[in-house]
C-alpha atoms as a PDB file:
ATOM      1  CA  UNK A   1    -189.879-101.922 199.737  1.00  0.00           C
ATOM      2  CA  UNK A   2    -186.738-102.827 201.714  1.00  0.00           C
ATOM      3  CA  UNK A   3    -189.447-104.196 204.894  1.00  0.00           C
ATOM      4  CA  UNK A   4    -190.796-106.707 201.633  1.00  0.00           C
ATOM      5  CA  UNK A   5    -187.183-107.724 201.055  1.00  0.00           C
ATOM      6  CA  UNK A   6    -185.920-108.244 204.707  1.00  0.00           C
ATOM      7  CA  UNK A   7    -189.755-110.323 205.258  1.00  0.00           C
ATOM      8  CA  UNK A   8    -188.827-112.472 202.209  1.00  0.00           C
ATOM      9  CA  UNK A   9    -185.457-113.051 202.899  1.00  0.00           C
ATOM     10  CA  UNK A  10    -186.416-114.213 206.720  1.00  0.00           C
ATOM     11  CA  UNK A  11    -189.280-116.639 205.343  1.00  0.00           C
ATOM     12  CA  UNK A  12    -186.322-117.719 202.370  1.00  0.00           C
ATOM     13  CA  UNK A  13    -183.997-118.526 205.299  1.00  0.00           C
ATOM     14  CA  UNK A  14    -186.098-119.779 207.780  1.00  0.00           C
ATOM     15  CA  UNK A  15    -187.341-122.179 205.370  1.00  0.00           C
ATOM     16  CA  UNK A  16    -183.537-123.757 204.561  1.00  0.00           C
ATOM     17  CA  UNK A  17    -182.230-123.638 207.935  1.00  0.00           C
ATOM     18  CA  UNK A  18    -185.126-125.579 209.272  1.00  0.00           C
ATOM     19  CA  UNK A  19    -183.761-129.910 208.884  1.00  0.00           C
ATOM     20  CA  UNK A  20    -185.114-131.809 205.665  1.00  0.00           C
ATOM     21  CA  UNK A  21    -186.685-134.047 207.759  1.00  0.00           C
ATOM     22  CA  UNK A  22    -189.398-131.189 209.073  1.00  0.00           C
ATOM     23  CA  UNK A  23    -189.513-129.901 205.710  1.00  0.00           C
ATOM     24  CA  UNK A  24    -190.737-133.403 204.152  1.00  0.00           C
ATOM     25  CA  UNK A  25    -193.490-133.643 206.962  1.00  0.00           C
ATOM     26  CA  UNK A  26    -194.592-129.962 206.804  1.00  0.00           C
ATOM     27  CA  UNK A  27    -195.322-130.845 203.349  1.00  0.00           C
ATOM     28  CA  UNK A  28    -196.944-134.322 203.397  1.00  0.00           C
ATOM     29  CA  UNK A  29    -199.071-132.239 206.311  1.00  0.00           C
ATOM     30  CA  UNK A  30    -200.138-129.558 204.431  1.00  0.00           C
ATOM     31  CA  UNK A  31    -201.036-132.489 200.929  1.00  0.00           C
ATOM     32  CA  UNK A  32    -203.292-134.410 203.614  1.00  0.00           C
ATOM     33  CA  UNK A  33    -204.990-131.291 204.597  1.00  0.00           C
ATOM     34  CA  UNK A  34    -206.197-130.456 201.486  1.00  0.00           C
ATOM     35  CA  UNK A  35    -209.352-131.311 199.690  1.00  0.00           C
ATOM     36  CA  UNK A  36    -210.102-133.373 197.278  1.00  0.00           C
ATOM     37  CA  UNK A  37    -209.057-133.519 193.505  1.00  0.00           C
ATOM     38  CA  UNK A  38    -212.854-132.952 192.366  1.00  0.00           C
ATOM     39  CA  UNK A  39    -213.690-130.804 194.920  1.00  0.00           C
ATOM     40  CA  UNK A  40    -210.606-128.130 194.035  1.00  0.00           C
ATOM     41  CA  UNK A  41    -211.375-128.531 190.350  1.00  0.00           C
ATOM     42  CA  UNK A  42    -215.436-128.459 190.108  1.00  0.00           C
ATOM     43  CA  UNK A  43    -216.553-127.552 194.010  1.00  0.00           C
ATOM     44  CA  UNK A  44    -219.608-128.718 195.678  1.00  0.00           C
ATOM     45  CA  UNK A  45    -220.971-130.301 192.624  1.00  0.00           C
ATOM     46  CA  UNK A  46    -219.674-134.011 192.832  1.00  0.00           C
ATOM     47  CA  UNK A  47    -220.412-134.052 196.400  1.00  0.00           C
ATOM     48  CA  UNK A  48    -223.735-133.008 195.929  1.00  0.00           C
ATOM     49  CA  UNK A  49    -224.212-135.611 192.818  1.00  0.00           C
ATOM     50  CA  UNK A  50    -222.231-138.313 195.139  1.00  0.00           C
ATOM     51  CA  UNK A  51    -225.293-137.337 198.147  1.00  0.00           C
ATOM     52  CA  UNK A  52    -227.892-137.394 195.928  1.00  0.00           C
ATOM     53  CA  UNK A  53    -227.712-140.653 194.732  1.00  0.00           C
ATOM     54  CA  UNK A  54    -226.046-142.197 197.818  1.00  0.00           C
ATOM     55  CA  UNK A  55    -229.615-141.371 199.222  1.00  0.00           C
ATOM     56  CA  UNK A  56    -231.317-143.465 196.918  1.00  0.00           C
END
């Protein structure tokens, strides 16, 4: 239990001590990494609606 606490509190402190500015971008990195709105929410079935009638 204490190894959980010491890991948490590392990640907790690593996280404040690093400057805002590399914060912000970690962040806007990670948002533009990330799918879609549709795809999270309903998976491969818009893109597979969005194919099939792209086709046509």
């Amino acid at each position: 239990m204490s190894e959980y606490i010491k890991y948490f509190m590392e990640a907790f402190l690593g996280y404040f001590d690093e400057p805002k500015q590399i914060r912000k971008e970690k962040r806007r990195q990670r948002q533009a990494e990330r799918p879609g709105f549709s795809f999270r929410w309903f998976g491969l079935l818009p893109w597979a609606l969005r194919q099939l009638f792209h086709k046509r």
